[in-house]
Protein backbone atom coordinates (compact mmCIF):
# COMPACT_ATOMS: atom_id res chain seq x y z
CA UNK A 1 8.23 43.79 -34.56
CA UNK A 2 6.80 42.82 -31.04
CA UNK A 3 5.38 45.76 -29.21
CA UNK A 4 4.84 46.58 -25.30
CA UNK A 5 2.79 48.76 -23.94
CA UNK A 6 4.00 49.46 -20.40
CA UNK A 7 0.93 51.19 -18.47
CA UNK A 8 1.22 52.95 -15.58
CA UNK A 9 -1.68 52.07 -13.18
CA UNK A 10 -4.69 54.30 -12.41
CA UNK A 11 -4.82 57.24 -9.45
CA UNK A 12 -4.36 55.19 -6.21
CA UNK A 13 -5.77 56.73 -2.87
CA UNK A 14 -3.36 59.13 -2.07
CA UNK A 15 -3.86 60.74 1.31
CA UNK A 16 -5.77 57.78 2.44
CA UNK A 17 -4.70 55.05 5.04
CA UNK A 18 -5.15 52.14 2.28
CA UNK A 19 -3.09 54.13 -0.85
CA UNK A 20 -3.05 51.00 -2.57
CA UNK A 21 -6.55 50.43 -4.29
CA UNK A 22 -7.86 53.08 -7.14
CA UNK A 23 -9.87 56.70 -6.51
CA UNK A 24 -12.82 57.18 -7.67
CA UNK A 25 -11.29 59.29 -10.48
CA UNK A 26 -8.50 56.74 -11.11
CA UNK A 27 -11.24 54.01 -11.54
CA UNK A 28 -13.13 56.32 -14.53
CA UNK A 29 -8.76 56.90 -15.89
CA UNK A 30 -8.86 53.03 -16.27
CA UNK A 31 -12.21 52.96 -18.00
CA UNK A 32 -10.97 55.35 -20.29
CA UNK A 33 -7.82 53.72 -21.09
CA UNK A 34 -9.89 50.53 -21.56
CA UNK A 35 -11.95 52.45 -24.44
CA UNK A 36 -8.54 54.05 -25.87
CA UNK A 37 -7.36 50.72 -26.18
CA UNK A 38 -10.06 49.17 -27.76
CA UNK A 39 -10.52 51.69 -30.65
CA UNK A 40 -6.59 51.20 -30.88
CA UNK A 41 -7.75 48.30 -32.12
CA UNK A 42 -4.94 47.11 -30.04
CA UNK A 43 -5.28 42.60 -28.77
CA UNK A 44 -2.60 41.73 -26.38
CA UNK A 45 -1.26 38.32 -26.96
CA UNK A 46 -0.26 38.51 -23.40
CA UNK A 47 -0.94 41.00 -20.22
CA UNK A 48 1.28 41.27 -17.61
CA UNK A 49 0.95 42.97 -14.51
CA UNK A 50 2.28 43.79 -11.10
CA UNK A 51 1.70 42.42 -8.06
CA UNK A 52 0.20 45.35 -6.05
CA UNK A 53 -3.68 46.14 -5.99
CA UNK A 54 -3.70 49.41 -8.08
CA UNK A 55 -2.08 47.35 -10.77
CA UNK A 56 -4.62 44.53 -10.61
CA UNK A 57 -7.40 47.20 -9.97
CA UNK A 58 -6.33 49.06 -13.73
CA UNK A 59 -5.53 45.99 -15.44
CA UNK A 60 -9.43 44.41 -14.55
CA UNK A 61 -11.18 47.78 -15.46
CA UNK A 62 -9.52 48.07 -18.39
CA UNK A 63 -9.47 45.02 -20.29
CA UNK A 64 -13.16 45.05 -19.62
CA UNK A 65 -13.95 48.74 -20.92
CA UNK A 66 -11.61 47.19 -24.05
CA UNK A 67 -13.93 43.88 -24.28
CA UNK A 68 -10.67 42.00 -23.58
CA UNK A 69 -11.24 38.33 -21.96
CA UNK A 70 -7.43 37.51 -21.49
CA UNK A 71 -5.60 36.14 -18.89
CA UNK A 72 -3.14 38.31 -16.96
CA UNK A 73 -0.06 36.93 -15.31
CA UNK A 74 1.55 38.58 -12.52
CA UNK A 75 5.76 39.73 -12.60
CA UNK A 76 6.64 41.03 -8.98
CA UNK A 77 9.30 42.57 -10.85
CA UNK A 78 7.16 45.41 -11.66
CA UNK A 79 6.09 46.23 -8.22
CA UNK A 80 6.46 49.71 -7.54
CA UNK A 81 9.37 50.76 -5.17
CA UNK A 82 8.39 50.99 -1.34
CA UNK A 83 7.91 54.60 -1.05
CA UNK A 84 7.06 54.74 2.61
CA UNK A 85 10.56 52.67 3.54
CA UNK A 86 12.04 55.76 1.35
CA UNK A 87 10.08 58.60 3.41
CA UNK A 88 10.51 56.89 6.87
CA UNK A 89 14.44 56.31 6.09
CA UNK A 90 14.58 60.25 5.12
CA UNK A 91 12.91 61.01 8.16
CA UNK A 92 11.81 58.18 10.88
CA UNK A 93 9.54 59.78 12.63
CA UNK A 94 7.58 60.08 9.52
CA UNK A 95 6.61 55.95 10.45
CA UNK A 96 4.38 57.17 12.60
CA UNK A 97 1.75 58.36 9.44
CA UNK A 98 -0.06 60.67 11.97
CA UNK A 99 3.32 62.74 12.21
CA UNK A 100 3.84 63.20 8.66
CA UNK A 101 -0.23 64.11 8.07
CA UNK A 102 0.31 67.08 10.86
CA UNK A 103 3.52 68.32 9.34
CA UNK A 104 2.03 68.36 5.69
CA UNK A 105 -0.79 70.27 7.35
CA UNK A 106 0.79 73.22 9.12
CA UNK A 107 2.70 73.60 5.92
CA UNK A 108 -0.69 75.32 4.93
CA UNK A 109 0.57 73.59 0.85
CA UNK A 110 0.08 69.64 1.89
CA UNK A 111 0.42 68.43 -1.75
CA UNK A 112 3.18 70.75 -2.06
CA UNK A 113 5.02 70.27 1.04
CA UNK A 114 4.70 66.37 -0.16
CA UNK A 115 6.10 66.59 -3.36
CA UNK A 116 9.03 68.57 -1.98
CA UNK A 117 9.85 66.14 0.98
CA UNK A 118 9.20 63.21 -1.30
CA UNK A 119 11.66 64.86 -3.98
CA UNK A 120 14.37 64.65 -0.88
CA UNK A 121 13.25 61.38 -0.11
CA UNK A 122 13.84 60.03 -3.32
CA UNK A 123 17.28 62.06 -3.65
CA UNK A 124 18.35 60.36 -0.43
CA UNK A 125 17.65 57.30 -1.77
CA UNK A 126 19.26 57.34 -5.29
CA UNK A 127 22.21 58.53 -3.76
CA UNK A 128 22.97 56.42 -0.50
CA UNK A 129 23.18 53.23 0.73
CA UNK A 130 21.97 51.18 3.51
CA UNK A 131 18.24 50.67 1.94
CA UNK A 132 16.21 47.05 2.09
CA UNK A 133 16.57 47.81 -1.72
CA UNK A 134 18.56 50.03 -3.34
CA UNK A 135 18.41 52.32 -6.09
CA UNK A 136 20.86 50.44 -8.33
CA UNK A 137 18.49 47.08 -7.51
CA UNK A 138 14.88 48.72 -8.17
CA UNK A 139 16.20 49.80 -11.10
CA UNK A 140 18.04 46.49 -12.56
CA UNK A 141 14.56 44.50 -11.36
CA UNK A 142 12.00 46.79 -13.26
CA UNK A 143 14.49 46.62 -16.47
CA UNK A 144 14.67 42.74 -16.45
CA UNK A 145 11.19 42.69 -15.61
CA UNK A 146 10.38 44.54 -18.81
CA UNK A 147 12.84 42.07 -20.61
CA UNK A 148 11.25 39.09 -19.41
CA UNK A 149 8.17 40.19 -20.97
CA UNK A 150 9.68 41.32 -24.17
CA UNK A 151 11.14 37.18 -24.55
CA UNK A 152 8.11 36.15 -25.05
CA UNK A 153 6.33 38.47 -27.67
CA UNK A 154 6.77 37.14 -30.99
CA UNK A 155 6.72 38.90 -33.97
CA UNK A 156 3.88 40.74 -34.44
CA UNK A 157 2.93 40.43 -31.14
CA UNK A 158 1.62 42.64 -28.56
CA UNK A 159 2.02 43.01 -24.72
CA UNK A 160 0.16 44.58 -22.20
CA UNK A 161 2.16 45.75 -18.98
CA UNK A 162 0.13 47.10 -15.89
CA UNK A 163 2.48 48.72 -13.48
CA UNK A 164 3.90 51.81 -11.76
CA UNK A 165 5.31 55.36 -12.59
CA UNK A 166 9.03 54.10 -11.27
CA UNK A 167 9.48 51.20 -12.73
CA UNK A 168 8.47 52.95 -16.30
CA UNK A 169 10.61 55.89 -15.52
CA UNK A 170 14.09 53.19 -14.92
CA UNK A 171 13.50 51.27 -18.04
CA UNK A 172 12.67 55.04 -19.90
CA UNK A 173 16.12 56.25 -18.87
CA UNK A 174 18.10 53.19 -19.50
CA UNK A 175 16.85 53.12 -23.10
CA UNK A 176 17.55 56.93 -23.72
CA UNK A 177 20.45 57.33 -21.77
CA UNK A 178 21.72 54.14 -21.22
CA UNK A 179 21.72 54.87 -17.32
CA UNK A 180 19.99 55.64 -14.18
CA UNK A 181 20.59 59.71 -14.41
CA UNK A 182 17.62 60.51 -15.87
CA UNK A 183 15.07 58.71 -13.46
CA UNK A 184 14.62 61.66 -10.97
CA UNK A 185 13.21 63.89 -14.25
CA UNK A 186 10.77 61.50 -15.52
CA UNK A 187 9.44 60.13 -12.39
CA UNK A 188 7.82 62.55 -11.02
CA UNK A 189 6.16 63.11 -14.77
CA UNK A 190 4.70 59.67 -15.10
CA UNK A 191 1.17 60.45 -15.42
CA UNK A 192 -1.28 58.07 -14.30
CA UNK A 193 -2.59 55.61 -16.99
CA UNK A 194 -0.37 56.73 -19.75
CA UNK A 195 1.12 54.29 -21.93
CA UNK A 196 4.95 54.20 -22.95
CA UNK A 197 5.67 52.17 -26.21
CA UNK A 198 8.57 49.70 -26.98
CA UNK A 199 9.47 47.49 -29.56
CA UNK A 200 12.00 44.67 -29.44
CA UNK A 201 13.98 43.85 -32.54
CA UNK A 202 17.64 42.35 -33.22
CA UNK A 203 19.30 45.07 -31.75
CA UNK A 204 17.00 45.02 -28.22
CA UNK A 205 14.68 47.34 -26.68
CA UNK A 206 13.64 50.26 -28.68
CA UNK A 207 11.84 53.35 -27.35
CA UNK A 208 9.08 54.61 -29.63
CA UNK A 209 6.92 56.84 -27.30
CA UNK A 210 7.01 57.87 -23.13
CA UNK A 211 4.07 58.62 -21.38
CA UNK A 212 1.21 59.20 -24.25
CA UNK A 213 -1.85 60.07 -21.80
CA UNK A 214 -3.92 61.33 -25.26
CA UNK A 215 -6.64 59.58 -24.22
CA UNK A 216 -7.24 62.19 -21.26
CA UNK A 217 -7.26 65.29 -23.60
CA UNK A 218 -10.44 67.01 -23.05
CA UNK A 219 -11.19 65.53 -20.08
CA UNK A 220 -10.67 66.81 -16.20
CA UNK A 221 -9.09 63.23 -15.07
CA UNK A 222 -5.16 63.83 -15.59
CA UNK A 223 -3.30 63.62 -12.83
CA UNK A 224 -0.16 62.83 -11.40
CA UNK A 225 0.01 61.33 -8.37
């Protein structure tokens, strides 16, 4: 059956004023993933990505650890959602970054006191309205995204998917659940550069595997966020 990989992008530059372009460490994850691939023995008949630096940044590193010369075409549809519209619509002073860096400060925890105001964020925003783009829409996007993608694998036939932790985590709970209840569990589990495994058959989208980071066993790179 055709088979996509959706990959969540490397670590991005959290805490810095650019978060969008790979650590260090997140540009030795995608090297690794590259090498995992490659003794996968796994050749994409077509890569994918999204549109945002971090995804590009992962995708190039990547293919080239794997020895992959493909072509890579770009789905906004897999963009990440805007996670600073999200924190700055839970709390709008928070659009002035400086704020937000001296709260997460005197907190004396800042990667905890993130997490836990970006868990409210997030519930804020799954559960109201009146957002440039909602829940229900970031959600229905990433899915047909993935769908798109999955039209054009033949049989036998492998895809590639560069992309983000939240647009993973919608098309994840859709296939288990069948809804959007399970997003606010997996999300936040995503790790970066793990690979989640569909196949596509008569009856649709199938799940085989979420979030296999095996290729970071044994190694001090895992992370999160």
């Amino acid at each position: 059956m055709p088979t996509i990989y959706l990959i969540r992008h490397a670590q991005a530059s959290f805490g810095r004023s650019d978060y969008d372009r790979l650590s260090p460490q997140g540009e030795q994850q995608a090297a690794v993933l590259g090498e995992a691939l490659a003794e996968r023995g796994l050749k994409p008949s077509l890569v994918v990505r999204g549109a945002m630096r971090r995804h590009a940044q992962t995708a190039g590193i990547a293919l080239r650890a794997a020895g992959l010369d493909v072509p890579v075409e770009v789905d906004e549809g897999l963009n990440e959602f805007d996670h600073d519209q999200v924190i700055v619509a839970y709390k709008p002073a928070y659009k002035r970054r400086a704020v937000l860096l001296a709260d997460l400060a005197r907190s004396g925890h800042p990667a905890r006191a993130f997490q836990e105001m970006f868990s409210a964020a997030t519930q804020r925003w799954v559960d109201g309205e009146g957002y440039p783009e909602s829940f229900a829409a970031f959600c229905q996007r990433s899915e047909d995204a993935v769908r798109r993608t999955a039209n054009r694998v033949g049989k036998g036939e492998t895809a590639f998917v560069f992309t983000s932790g939240g647009p993973i985590a919608a098309v994840t709970s859709r296939l288990l659940a069948g809804t959007d209840d399970l997003w606010l569990k997996l999300n936040p589990v995503t790790i970066n550069t793990a690979i989640t495994k569909l196949t596509s058959g008569r009856s649709g989208l199938t799940l085989v595997s979420y979030n296999d980071h095996g290729h970071l066993d044994g190694t001090e790179l895992l992370s999160y966020r």
